[in-house]
N, C-alpha and C. Protein backbone atom coordinates (compact mmCIF):
# COMPACT_ATOMS: atom_id res chain seq x y z
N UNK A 1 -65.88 1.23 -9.63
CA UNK A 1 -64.76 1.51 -10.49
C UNK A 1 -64.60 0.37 -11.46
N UNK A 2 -64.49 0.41 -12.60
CA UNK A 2 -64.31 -0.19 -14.02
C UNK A 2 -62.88 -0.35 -13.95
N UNK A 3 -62.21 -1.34 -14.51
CA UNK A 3 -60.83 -1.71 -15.08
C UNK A 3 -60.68 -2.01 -16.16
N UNK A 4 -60.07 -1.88 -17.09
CA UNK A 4 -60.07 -2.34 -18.87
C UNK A 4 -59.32 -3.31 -18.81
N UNK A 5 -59.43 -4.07 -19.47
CA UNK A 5 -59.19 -5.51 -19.57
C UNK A 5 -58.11 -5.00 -20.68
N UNK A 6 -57.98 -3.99 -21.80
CA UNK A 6 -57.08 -4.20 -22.27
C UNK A 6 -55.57 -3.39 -22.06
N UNK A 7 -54.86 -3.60 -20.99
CA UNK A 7 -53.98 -3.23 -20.67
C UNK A 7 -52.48 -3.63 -21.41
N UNK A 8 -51.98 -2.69 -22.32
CA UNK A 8 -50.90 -2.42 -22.65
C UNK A 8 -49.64 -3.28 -21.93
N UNK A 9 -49.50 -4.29 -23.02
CA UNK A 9 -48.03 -5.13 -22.48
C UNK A 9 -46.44 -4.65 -22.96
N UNK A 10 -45.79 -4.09 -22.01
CA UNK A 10 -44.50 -3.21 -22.59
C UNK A 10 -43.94 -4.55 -23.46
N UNK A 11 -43.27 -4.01 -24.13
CA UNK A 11 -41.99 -4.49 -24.81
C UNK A 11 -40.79 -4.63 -24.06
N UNK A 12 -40.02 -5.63 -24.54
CA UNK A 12 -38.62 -5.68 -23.67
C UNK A 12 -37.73 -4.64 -23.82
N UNK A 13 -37.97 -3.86 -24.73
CA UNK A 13 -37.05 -2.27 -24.70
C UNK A 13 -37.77 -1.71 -23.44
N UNK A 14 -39.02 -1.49 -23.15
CA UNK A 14 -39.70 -0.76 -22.57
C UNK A 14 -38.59 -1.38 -21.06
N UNK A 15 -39.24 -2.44 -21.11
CA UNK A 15 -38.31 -2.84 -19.64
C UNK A 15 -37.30 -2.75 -19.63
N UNK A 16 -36.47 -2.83 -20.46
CA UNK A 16 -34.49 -2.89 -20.44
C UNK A 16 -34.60 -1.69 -19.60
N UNK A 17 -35.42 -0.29 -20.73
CA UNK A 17 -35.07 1.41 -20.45
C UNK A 17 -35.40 1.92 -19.24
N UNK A 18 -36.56 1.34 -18.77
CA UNK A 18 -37.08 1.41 -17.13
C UNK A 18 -36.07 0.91 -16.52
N UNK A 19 -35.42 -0.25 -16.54
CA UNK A 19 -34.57 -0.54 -15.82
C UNK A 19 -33.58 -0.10 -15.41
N UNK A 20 -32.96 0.69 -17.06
CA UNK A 20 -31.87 1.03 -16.84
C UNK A 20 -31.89 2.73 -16.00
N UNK A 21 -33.10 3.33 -16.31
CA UNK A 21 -33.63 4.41 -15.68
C UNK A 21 -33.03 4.16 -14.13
N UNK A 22 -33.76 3.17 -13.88
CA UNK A 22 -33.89 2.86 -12.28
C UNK A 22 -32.51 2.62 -11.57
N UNK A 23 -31.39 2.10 -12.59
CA UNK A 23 -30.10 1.50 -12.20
C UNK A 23 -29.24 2.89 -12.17
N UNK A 24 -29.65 3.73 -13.13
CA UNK A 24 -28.73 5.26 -13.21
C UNK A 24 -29.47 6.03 -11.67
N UNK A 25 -30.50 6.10 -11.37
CA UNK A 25 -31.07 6.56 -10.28
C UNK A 25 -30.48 6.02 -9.17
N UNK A 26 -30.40 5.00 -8.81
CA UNK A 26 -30.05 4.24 -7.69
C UNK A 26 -28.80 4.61 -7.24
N UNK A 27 -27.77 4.48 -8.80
CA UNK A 27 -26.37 4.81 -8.85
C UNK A 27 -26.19 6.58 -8.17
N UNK A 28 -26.98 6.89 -8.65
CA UNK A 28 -26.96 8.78 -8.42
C UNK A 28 -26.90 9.04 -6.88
N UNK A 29 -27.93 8.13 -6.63
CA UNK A 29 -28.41 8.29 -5.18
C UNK A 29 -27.20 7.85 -3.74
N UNK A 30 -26.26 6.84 -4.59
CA UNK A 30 -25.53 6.19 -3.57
C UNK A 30 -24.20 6.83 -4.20
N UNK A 31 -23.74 7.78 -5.09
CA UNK A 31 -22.61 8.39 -5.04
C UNK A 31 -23.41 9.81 -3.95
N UNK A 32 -24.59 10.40 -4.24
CA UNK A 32 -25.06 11.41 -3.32
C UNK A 32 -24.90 11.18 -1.77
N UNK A 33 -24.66 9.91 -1.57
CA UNK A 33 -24.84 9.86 0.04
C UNK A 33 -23.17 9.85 0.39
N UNK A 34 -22.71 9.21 -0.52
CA UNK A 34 -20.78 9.05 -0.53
C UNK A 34 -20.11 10.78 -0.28
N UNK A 35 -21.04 11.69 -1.06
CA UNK A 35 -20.80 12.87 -1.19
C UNK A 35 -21.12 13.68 -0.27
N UNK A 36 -22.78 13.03 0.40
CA UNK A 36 -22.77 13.62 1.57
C UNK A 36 -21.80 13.54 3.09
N UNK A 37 -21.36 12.40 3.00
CA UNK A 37 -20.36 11.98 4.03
C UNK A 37 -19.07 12.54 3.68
N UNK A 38 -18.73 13.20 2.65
CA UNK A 38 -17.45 13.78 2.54
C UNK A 38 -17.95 15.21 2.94
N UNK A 39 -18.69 15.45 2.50
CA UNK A 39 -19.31 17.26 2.51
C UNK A 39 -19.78 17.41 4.37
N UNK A 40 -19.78 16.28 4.74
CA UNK A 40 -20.41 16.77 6.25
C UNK A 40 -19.49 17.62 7.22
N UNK A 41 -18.21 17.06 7.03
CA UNK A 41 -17.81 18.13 8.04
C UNK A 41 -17.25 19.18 8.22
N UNK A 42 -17.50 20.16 6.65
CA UNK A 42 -17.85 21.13 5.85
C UNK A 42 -18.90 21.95 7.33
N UNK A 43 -20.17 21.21 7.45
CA UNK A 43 -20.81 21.96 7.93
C UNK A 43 -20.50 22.70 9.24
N UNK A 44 -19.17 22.09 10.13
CA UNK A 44 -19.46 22.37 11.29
C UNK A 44 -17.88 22.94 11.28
N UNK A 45 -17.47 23.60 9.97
CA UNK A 45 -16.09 24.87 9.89
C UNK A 45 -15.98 25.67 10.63
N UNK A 46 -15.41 26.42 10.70
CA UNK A 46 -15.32 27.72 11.00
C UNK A 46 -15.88 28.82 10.67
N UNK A 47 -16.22 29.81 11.03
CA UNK A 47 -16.93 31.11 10.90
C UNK A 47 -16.30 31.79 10.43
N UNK A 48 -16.58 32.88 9.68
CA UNK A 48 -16.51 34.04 8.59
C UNK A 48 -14.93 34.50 9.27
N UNK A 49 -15.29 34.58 10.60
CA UNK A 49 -14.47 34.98 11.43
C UNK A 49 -13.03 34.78 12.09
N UNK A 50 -13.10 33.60 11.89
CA UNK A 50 -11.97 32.83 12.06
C UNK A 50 -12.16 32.21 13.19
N UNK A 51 -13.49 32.20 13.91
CA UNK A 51 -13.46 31.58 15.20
C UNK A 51 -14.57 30.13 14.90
N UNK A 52 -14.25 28.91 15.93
CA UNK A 52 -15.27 28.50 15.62
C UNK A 52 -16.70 28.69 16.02
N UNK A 53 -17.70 27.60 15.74
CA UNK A 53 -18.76 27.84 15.56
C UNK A 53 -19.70 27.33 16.68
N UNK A 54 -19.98 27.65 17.65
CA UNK A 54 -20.72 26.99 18.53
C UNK A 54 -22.28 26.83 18.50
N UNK A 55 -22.78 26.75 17.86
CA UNK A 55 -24.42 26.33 17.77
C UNK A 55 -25.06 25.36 17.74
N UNK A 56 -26.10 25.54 19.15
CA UNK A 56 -26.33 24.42 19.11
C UNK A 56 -27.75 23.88 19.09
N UNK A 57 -28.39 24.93 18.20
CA UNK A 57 -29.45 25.21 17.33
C UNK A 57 -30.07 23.80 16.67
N UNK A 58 -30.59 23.10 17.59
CA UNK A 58 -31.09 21.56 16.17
C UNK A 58 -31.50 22.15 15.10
N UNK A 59 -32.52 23.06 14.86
CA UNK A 59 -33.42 23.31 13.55
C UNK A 59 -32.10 24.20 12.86
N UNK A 60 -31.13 24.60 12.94
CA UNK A 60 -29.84 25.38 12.44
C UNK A 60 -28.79 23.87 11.77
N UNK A 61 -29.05 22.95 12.71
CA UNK A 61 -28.39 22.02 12.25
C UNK A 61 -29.11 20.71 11.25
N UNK A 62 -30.43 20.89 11.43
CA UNK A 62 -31.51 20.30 10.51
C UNK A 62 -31.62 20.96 9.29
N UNK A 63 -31.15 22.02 9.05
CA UNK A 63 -31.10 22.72 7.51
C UNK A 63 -29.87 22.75 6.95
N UNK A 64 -28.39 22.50 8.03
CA UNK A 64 -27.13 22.63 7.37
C UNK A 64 -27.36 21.40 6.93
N UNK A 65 -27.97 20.03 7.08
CA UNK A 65 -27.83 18.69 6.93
C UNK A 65 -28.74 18.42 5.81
N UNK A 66 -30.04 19.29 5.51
CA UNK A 66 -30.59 19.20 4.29
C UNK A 66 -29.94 19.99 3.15
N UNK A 67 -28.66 20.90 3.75
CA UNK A 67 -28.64 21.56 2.54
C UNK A 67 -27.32 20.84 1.91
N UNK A 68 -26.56 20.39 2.88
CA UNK A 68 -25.03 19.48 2.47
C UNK A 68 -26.12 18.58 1.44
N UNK A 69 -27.10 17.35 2.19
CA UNK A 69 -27.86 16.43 1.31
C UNK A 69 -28.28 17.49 -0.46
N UNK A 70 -28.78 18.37 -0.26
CA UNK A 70 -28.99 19.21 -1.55
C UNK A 70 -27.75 19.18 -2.33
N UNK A 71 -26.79 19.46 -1.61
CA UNK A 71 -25.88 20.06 -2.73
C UNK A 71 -24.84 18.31 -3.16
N UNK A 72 -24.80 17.75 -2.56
CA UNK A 72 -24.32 16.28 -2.94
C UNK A 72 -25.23 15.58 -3.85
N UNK A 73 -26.60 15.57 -3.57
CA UNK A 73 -27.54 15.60 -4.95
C UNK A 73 -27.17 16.18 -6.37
N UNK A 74 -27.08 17.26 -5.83
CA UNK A 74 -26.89 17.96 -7.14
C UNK A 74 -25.82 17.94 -8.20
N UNK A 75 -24.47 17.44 -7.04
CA UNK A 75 -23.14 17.32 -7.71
C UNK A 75 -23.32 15.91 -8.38
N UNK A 76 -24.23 15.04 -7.84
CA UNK A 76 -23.82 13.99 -8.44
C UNK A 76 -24.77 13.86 -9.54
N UNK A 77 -25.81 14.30 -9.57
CA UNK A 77 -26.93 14.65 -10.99
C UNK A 77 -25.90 15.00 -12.06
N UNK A 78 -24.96 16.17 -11.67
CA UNK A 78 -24.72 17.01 -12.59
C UNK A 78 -22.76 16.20 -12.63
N UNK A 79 -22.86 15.02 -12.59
CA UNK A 79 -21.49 14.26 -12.82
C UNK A 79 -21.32 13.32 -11.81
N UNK A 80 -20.61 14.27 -10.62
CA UNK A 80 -19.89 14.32 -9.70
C UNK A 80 -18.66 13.78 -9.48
N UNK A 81 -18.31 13.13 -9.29
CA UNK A 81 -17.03 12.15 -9.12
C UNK A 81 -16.77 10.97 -10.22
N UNK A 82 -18.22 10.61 -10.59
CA UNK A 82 -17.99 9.54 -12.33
C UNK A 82 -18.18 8.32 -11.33
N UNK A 83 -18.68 8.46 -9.92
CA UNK A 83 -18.75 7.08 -9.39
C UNK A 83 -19.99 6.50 -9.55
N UNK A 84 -21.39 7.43 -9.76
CA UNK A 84 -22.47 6.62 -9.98
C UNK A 84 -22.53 6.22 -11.75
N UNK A 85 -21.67 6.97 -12.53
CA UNK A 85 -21.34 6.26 -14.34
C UNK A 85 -20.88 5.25 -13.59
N UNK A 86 -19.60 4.72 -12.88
CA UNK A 86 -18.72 3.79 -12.62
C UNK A 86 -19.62 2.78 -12.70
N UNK A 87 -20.10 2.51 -11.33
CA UNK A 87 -21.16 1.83 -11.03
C UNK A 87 -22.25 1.35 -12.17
N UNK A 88 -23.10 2.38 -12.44
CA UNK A 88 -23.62 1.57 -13.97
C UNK A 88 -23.10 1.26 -14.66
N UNK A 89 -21.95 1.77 -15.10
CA UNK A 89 -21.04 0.75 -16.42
C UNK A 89 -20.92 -0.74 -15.90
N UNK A 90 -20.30 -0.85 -14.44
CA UNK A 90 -20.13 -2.00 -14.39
C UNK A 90 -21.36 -2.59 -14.03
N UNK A 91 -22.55 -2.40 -13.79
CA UNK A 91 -23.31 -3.39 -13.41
C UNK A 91 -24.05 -3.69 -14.95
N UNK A 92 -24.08 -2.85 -15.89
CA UNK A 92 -24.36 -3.25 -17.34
C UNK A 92 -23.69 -4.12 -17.80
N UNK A 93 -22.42 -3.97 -17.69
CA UNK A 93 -21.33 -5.06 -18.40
C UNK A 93 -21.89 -6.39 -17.54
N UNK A 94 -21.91 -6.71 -16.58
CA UNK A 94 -22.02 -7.93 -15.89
C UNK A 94 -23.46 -8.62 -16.04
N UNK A 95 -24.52 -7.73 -15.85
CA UNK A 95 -26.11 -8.10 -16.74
C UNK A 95 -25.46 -8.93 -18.05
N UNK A 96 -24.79 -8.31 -18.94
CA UNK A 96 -24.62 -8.63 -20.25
C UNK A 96 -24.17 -10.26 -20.26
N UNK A 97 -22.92 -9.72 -19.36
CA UNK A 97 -22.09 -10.52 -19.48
C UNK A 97 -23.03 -12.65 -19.05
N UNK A 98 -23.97 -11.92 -17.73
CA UNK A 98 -25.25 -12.71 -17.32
C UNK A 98 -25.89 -13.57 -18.35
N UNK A 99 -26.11 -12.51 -19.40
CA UNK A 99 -27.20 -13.46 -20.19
C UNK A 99 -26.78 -13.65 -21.31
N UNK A 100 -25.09 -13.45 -21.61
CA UNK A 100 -25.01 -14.40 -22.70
C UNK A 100 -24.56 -15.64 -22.17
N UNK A 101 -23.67 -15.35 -21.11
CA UNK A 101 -23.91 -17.06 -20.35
C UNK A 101 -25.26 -17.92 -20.90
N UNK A 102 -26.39 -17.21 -20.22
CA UNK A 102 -27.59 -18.41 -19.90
C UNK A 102 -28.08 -18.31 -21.10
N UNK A 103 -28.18 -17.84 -22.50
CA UNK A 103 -28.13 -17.96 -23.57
C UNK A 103 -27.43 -18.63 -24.03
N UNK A 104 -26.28 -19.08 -23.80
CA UNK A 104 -25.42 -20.09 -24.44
C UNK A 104 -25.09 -21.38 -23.85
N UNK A 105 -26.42 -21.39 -22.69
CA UNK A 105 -26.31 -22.19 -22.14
C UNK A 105 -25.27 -22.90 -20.71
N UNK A 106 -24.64 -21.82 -20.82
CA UNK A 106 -22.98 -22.14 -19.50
C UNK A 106 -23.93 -21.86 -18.11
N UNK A 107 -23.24 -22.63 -17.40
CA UNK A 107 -23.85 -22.68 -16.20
C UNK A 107 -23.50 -21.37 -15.39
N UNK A 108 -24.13 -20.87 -14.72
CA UNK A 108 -23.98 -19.18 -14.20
C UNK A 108 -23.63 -19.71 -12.61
């Protein structure tokens, strides 16, 4: 196997945007789990019926738990609560806030 020696050096946009990619992802992921812990005990309601639910089905309870995880994904892709924006706003402001410090020299 051959390697090219001339490998493409990103730009600091390139890295900011990856980064910031990675910081909105992360954020998504940890309002999804916040969401899953509110949505969990959703799964184990009551029946159509009004009675509860006795099953005690693991693989019944291995798909209610992937599907709560699905749908807390999804709410928080598609907004959710504004806690994974929250979260990146503030960890942008404080990056910022980071390097004009050590740009201006103030001790961090």
């Amino acid at each position: 196997m051959k390697i090219d020696s001339d490998i493409s050096i990103l730009s600091a946009s390139d890295v900011q945007r990856q980064k910031q990619i990675k910081l909105v992802d992360a954020s998504q992921q940890f309002e999804a789990t916040m969401l899953q812990e509110l949505l969990k005990p959703m799964q184990h309601g009551q029946s159509s019926w009004g009675e509860e639910e006795k099953n005690d089905d693991s693989a019944s309870d291995t798909m209610s738990s992937f599907g709560t995880e699905s749908i807390a994904k999804a709410i928080s892709k598609g907004g959710g609560f504004g806690i994974a924006r929250s979260v990146v706003k503030q960890i942008t402001q404080e990056h910022q806030q980071h390097s004009e410090r050590k740009s201006s020299g103030t001790k961090v």
